[in-house]
N, C-alpha and C. Protein backbone atom coordinates (compact mmCIF):
# COMPACT_ATOMS: atom_id res chain seq x y z
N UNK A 1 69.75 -1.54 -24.88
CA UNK A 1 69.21 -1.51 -26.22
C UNK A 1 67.94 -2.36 -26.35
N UNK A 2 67.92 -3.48 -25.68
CA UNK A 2 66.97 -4.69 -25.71
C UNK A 2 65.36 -3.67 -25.00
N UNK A 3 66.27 -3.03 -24.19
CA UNK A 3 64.53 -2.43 -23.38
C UNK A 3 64.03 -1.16 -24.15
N UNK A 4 65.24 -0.31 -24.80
CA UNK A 4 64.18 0.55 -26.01
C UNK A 4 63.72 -0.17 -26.75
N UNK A 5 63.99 -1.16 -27.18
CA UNK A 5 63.15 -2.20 -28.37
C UNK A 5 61.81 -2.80 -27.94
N UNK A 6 61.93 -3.03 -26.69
CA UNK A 6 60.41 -3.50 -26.17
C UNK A 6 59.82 -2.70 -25.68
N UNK A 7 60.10 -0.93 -25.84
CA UNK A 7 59.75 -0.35 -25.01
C UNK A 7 59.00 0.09 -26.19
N UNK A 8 59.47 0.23 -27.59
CA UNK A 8 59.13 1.03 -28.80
C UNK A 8 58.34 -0.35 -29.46
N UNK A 9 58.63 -0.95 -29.02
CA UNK A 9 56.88 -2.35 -29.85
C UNK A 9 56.73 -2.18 -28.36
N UNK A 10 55.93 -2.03 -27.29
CA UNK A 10 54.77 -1.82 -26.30
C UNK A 10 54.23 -0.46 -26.93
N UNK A 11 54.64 0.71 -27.16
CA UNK A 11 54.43 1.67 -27.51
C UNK A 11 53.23 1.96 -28.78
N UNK A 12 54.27 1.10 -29.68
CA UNK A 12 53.30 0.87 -31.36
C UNK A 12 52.27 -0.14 -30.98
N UNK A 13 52.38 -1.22 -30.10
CA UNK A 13 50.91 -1.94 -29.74
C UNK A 13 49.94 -1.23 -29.23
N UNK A 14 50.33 -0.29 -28.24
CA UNK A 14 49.19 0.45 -27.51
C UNK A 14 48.48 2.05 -28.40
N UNK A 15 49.45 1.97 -29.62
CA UNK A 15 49.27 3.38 -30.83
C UNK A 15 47.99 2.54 -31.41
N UNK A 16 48.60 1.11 -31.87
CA UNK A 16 47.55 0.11 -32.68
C UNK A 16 46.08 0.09 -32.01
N UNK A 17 46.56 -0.49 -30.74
CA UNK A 17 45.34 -0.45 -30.16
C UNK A 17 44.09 0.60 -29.77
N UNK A 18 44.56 2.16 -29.84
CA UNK A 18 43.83 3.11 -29.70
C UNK A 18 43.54 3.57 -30.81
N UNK A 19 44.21 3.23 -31.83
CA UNK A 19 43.44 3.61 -33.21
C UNK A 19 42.56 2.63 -33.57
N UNK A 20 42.61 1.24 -33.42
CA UNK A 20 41.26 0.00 -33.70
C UNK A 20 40.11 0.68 -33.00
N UNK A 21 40.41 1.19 -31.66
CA UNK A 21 39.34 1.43 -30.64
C UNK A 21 38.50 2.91 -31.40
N UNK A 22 39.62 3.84 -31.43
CA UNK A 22 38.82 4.91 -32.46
C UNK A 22 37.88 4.66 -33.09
N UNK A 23 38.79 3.93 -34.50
CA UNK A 23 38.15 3.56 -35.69
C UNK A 23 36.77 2.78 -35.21
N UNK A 24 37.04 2.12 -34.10
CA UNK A 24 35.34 1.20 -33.88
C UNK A 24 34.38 2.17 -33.16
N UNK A 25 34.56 3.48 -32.30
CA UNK A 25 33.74 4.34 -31.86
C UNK A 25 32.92 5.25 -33.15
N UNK A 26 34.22 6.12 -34.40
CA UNK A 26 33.63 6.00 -35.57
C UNK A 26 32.95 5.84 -36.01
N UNK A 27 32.53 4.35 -36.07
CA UNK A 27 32.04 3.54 -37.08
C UNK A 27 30.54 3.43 -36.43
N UNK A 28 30.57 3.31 -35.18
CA UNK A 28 29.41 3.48 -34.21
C UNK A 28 28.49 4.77 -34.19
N UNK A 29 29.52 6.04 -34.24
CA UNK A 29 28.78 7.48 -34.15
C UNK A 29 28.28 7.47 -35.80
N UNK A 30 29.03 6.99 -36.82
CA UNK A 30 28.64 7.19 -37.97
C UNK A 30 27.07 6.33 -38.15
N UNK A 31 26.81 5.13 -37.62
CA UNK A 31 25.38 4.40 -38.10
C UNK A 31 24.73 5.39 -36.99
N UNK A 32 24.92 5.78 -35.78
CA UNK A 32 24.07 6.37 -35.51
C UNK A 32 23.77 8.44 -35.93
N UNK A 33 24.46 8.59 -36.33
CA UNK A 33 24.06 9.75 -37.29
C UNK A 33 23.41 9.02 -38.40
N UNK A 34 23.26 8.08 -38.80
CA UNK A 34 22.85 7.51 -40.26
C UNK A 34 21.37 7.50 -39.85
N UNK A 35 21.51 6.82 -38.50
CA UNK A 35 19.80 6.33 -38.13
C UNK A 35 19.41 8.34 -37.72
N UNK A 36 20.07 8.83 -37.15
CA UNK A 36 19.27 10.14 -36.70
C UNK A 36 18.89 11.06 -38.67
N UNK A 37 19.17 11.08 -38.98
CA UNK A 37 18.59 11.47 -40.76
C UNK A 37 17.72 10.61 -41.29
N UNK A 38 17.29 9.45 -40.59
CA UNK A 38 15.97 8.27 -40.53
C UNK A 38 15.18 8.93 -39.47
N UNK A 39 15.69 9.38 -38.72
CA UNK A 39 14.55 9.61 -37.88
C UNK A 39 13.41 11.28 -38.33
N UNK A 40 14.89 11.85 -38.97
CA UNK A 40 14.54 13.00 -39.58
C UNK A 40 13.20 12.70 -40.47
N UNK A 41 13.61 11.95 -41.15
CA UNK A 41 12.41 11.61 -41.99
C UNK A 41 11.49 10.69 -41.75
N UNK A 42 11.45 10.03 -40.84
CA UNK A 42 10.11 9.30 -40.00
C UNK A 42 9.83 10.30 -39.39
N UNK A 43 10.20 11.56 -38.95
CA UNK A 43 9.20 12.64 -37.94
C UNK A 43 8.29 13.27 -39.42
N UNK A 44 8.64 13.38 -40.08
CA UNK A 44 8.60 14.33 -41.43
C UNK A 44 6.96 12.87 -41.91
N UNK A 45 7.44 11.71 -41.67
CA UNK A 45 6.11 10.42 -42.16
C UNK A 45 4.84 10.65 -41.43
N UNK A 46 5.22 10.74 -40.29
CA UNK A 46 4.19 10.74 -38.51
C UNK A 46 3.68 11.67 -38.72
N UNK A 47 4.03 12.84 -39.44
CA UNK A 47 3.48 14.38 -39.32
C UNK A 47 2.67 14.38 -40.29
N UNK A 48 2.94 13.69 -41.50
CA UNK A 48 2.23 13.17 -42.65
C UNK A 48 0.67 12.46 -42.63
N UNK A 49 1.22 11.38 -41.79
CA UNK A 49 0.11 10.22 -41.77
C UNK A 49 -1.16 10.75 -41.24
N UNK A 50 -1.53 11.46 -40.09
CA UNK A 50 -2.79 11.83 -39.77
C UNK A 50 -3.53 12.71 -40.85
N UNK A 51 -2.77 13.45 -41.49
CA UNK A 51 -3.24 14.43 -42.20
C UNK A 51 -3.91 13.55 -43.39
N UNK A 52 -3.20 12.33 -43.91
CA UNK A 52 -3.60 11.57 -44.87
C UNK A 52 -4.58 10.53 -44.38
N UNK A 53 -4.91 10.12 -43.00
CA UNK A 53 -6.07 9.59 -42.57
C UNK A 53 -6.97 10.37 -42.22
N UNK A 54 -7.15 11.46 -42.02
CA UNK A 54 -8.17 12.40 -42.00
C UNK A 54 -8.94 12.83 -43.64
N UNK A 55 -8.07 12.91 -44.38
CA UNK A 55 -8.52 13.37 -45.27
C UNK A 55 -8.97 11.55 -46.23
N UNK A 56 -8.88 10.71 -46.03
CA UNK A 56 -9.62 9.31 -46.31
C UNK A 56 -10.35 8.82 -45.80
N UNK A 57 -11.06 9.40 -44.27
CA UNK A 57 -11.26 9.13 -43.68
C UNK A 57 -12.85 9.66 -44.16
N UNK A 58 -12.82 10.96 -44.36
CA UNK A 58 -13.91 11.55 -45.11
C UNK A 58 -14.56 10.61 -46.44
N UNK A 59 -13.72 9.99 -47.16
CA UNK A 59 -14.44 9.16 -48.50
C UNK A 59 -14.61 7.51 -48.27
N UNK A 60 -13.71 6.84 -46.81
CA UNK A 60 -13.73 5.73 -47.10
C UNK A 60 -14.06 5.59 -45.47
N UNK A 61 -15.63 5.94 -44.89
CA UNK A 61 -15.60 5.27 -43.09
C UNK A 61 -15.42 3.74 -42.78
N UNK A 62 -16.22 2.86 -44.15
CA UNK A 62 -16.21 2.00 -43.56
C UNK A 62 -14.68 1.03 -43.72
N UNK A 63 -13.62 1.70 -44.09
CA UNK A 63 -12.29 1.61 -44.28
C UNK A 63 -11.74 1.69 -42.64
N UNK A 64 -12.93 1.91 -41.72
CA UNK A 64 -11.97 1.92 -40.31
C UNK A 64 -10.84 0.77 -40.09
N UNK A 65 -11.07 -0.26 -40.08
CA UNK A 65 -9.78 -1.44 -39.67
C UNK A 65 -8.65 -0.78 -40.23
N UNK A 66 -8.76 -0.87 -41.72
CA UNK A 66 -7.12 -0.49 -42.40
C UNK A 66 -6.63 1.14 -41.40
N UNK A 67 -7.64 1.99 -41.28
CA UNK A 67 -7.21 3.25 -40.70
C UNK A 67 -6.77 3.28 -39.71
N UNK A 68 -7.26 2.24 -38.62
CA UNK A 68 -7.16 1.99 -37.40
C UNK A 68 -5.68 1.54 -37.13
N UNK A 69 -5.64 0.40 -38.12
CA UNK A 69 -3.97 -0.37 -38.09
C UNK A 69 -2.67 0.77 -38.58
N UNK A 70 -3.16 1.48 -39.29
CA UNK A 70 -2.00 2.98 -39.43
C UNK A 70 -1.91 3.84 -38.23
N UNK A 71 -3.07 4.36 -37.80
CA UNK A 71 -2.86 5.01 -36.88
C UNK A 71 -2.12 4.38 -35.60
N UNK A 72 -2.60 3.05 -35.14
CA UNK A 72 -1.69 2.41 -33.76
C UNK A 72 -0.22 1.86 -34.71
N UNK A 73 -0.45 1.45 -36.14
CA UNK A 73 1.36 1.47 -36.22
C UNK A 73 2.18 3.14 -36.12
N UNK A 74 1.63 3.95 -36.31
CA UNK A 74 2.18 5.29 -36.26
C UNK A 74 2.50 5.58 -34.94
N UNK A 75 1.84 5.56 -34.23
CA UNK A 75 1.92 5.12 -32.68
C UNK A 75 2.96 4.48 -32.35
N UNK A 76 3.29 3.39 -32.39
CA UNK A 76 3.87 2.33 -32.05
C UNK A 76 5.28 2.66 -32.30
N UNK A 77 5.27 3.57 -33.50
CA UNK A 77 6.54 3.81 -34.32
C UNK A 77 7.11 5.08 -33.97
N UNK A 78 6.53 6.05 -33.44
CA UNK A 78 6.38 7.30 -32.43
C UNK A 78 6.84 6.83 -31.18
N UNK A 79 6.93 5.86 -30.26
CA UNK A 79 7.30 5.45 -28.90
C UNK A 79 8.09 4.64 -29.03
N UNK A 80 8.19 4.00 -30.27
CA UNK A 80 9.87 3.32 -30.09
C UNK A 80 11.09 3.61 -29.58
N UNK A 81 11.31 3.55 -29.00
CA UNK A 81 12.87 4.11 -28.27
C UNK A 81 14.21 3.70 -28.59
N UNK A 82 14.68 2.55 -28.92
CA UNK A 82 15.76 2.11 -29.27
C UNK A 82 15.60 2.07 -31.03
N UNK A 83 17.31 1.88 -31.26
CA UNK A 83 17.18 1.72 -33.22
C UNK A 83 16.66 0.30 -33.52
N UNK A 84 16.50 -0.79 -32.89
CA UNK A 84 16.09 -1.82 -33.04
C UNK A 84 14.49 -1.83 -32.73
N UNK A 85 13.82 -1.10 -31.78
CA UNK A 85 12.78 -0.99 -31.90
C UNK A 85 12.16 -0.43 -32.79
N UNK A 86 12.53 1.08 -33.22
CA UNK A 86 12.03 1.67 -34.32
C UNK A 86 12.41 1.11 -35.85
N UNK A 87 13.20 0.07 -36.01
CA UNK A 87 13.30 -0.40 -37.27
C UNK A 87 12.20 -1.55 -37.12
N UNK A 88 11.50 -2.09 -36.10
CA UNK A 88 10.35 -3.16 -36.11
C UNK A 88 9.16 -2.44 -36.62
N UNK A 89 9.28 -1.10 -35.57
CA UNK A 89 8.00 -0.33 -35.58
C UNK A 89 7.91 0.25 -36.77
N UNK A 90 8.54 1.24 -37.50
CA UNK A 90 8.85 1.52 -39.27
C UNK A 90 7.81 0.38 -40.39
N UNK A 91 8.95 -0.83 -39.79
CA UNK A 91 8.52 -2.16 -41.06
C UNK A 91 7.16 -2.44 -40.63
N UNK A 92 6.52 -2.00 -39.48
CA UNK A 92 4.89 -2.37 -39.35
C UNK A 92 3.66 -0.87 -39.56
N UNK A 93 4.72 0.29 -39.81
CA UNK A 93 4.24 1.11 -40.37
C UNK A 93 3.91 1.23 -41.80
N UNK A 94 5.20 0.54 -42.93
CA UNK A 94 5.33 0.56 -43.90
C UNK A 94 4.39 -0.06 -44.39
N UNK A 95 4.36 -1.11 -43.95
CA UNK A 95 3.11 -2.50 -43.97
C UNK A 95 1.71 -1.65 -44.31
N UNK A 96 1.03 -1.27 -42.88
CA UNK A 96 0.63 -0.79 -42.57
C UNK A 96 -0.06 0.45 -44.03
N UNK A 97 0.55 1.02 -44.10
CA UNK A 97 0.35 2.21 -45.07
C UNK A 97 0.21 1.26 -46.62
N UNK A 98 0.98 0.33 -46.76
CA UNK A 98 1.03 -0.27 -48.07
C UNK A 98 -0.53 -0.82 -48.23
N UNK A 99 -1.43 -1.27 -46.57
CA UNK A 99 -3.02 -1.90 -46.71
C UNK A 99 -3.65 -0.73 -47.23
N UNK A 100 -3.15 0.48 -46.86
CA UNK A 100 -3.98 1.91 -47.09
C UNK A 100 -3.92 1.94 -48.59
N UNK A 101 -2.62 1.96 -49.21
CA UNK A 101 -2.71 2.46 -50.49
C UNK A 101 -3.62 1.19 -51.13
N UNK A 102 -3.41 0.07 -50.94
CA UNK A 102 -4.21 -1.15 -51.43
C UNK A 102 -5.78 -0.74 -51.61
N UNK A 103 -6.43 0.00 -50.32
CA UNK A 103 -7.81 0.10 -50.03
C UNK A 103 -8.38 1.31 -50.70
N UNK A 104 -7.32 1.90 -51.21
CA UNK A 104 -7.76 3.62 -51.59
C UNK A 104 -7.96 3.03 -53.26
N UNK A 105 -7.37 2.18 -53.81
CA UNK A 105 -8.28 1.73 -55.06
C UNK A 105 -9.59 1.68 -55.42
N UNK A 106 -10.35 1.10 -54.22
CA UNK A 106 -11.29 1.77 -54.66
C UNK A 106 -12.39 2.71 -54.86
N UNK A 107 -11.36 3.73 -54.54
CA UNK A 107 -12.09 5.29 -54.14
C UNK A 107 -11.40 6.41 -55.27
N UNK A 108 -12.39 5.91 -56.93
CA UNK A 108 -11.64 6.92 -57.97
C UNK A 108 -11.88 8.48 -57.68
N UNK A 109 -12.92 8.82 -56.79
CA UNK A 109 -13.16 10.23 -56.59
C UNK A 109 -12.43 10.71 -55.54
N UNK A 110 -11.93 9.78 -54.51
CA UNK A 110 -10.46 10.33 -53.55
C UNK A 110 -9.36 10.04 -54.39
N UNK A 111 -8.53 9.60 -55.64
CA UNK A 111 -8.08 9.53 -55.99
C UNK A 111 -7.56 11.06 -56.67
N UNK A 112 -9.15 11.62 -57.10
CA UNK A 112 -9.16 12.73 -57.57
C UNK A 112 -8.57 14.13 -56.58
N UNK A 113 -8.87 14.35 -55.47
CA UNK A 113 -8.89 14.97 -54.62
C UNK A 113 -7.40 15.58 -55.04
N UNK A 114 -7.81 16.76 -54.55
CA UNK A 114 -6.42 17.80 -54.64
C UNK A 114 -5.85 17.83 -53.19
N UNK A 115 -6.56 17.84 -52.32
CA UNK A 115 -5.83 17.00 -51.18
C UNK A 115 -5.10 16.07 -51.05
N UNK A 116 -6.21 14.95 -51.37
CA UNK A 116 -5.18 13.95 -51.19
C UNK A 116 -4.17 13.27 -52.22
N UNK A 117 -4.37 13.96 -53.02
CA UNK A 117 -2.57 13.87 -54.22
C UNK A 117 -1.35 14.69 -53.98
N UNK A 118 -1.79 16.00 -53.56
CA UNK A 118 -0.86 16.78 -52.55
C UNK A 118 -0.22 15.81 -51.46
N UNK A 119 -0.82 14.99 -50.50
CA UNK A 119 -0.33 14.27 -49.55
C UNK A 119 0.21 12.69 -49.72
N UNK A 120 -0.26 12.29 -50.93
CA UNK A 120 0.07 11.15 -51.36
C UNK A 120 1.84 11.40 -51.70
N UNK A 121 1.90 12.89 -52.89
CA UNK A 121 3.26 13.15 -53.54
C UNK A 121 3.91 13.11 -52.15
N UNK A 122 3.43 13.88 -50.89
CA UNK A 122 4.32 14.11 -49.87
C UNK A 122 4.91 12.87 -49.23
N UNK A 123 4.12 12.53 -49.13
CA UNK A 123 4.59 10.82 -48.19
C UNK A 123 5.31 10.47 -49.71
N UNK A 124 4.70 9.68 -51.00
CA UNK A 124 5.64 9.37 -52.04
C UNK A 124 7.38 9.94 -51.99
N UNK A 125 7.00 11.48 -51.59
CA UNK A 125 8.64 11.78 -51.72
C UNK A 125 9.36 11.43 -50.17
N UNK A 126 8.51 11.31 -49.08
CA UNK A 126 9.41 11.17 -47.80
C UNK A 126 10.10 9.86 -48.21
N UNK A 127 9.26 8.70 -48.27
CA UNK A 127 9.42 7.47 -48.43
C UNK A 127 10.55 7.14 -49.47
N UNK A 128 10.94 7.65 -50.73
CA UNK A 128 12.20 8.18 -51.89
C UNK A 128 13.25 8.29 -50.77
N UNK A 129 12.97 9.30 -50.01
CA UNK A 129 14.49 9.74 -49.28
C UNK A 129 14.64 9.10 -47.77
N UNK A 130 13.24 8.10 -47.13
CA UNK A 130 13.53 7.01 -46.55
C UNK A 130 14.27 6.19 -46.84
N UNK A 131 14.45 5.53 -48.62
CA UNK A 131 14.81 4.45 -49.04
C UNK A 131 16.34 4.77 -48.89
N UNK A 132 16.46 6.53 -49.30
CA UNK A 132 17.98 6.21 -49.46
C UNK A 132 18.77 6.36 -48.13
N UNK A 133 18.35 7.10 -47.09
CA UNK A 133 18.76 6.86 -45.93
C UNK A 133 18.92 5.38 -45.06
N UNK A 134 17.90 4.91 -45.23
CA UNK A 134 17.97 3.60 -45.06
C UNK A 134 19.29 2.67 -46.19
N UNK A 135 19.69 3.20 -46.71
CA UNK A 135 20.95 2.10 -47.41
C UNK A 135 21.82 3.38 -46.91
N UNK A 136 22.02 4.35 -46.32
CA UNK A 136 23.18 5.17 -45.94
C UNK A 136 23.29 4.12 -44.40
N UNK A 137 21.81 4.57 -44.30
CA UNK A 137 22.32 3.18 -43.04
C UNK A 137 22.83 2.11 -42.58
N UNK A 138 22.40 1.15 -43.24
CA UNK A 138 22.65 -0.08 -43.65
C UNK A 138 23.95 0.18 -44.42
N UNK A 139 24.59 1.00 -45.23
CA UNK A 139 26.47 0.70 -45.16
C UNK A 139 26.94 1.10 -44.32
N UNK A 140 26.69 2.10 -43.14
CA UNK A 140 27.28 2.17 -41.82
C UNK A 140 27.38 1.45 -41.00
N UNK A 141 26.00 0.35 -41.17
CA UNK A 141 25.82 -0.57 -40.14
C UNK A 141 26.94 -1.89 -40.44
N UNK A 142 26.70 -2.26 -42.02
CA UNK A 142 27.86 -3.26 -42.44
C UNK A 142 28.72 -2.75 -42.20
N UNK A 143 29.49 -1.47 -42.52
CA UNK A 143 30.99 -1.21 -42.04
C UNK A 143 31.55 -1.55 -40.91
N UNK A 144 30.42 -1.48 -39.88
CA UNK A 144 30.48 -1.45 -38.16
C UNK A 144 30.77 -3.12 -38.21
N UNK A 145 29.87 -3.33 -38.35
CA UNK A 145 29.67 -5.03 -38.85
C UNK A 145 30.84 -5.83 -38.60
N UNK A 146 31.69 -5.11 -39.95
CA UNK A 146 33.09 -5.57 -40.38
C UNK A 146 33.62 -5.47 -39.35
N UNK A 147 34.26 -4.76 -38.97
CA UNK A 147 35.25 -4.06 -38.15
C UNK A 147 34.99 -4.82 -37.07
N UNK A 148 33.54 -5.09 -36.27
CA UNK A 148 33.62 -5.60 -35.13
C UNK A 148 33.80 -7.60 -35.08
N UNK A 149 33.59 -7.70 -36.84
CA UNK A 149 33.85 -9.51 -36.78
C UNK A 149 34.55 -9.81 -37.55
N UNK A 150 35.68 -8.58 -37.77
CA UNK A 150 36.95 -9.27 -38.67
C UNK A 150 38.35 -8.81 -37.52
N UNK A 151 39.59 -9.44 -37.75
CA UNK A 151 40.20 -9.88 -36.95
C UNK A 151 41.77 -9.39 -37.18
N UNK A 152 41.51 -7.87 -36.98
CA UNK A 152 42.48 -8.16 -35.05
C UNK A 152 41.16 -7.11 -34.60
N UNK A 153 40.60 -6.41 -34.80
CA UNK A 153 39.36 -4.92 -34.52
C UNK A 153 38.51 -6.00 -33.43
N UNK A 154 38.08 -7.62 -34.04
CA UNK A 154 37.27 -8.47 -33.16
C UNK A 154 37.48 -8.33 -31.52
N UNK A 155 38.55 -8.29 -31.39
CA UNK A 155 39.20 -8.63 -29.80
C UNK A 155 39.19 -7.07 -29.53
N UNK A 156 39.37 -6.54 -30.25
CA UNK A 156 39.15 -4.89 -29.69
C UNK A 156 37.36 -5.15 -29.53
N UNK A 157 36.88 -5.14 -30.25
CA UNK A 157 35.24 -4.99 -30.13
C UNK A 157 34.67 -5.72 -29.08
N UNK A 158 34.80 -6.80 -28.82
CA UNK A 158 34.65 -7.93 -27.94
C UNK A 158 34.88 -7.50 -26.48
N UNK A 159 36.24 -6.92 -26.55
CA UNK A 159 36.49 -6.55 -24.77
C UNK A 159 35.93 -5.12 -24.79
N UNK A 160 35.67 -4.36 -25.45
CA UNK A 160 35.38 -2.66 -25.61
C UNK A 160 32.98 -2.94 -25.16
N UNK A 161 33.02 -4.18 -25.67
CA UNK A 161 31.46 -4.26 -25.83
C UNK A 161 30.89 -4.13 -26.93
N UNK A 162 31.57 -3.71 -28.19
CA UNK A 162 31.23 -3.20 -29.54
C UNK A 162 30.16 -4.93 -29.99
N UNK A 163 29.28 -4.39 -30.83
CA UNK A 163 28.31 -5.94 -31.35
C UNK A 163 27.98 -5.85 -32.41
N UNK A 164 27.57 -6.71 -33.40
CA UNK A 164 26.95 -6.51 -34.31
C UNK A 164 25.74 -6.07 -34.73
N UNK A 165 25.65 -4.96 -35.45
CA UNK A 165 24.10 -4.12 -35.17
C UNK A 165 22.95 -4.87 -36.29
N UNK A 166 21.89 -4.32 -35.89
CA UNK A 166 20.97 -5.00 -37.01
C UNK A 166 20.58 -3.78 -37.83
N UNK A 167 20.61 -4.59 -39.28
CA UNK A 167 20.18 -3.47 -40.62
C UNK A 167 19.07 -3.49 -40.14
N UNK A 168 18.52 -2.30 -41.13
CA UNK A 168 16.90 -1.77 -41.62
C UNK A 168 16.34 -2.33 -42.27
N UNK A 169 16.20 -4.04 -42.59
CA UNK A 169 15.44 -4.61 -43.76
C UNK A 169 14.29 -4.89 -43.86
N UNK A 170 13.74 -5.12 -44.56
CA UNK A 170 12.60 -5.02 -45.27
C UNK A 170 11.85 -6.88 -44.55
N UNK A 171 10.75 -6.99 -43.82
CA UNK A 171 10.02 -8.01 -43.20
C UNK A 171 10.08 -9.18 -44.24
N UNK A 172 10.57 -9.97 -43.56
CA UNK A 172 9.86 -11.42 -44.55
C UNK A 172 8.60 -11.33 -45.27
N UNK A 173 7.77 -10.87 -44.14
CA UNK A 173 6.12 -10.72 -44.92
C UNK A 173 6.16 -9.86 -46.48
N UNK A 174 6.97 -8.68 -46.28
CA UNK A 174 6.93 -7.72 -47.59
C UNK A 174 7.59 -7.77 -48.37
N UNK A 175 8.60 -8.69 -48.01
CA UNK A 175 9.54 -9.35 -49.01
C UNK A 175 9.01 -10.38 -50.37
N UNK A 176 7.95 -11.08 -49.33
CA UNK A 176 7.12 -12.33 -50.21
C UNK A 176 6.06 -11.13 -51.22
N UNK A 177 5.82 -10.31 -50.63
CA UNK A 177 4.44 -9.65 -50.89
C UNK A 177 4.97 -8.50 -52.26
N UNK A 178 6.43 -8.63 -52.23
CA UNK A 178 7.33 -7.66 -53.30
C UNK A 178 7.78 -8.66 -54.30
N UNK A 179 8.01 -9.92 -53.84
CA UNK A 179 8.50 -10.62 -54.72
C UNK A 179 7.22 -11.33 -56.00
N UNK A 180 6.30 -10.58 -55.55
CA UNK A 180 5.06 -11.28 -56.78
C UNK A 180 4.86 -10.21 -57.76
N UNK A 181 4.21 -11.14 -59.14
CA UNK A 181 4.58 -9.84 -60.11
C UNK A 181 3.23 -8.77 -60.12
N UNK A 182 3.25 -7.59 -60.13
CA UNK A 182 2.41 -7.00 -60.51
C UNK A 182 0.95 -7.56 -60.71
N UNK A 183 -0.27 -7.17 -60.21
CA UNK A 183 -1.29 -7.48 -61.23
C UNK A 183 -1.89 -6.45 -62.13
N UNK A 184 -2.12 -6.01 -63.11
CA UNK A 184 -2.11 -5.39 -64.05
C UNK A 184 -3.73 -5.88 -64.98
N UNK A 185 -4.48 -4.50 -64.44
CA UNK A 185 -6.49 -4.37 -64.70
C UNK A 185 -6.72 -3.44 -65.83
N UNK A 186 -7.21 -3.81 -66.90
CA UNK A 186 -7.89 -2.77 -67.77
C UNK A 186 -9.14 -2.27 -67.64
């Protein structure tokens, strides 16, 4: 009787244990489907961006530096290979594009352009459904998070290799640069 009893708790430990292990593979395929619908829409940005430096490129030459720094962050963000690389390369794209919109102030007759408001709305709307992918992400990534540094899943994660992943957040630099109020010109 004593050895069906240890035979039926070895049994339910090793049920436990392949469902923690599941649940943590899960949780893994889920941030990375999260990041591949980011990537969806960073191919959808990249495909964007030249078209919108070409066409500024025409009203603002001596705007080369700012153009220059989009095009090699687009680059940069195009050859990233890992999700940790392309979330560096992104936040120096974002950057990046935020000097552009800064510099296109003062160009009220490219402002005008039926071009480039067509391509402005386009990137405007990629960047909308960047934001929300990026927090689909970032709760996959915390879920993963959990699971791999809360405790009994820890010792599963730990011997399996499972780690804590890094969110999609937003740079110190653009953080400071978001946290100021508006300036506001009549």
């Amino acid at each position: 009787m004593t050895g069906i009893i240890v035979l039926v708790v070895i049994v339910l430990l090793v049920v436990w244990g392949i469902s923690i292990y599941n649940n943590l593979v899960k949780l893994r395929n889920n941030r990375e489907n999260a990041f591949a619908n980011i990537d969806v829409q960073l191919k959808q940005r990249h495909d964007l961006v030249p078209q919108l430096v070409a066409t500024v490129k025409g009203y603002a030459d001596h705007e080369k530096e700012v153009l220059t720094r989009v095009t090699a962050a687009r680059s940069a963000a195009m050859n990233a290979t890992s999700i940790d690389d392309k979330i560096t390369a992104e936040n120096a794209l974002t950057s990046a594009l935020s000097g552009l919109k800064v510099s296109l102030e003062a160009y009220p007759e490219l402002k005008a352009n039926e071009n480039f408001l067509q391509l402005q709305n386009e990137l405007s709307d990629i960047e909308n459904k960047l934001a929300a992918v990026r927090r689909f992400f970032n709760s996959t990534t915390r879920e993963l998070n959990n699971a791999v540094q809360t405790f009994p899943s820890n010792l599963f994660a730990s011997m399996f290799g499972f780690k804590k992943e890094t969110m999609f957040e937003i740079p110190t630099e653009q953080r400071e640069e978001m946290d100021k109020a508006p300036e506001v010109k009549f």
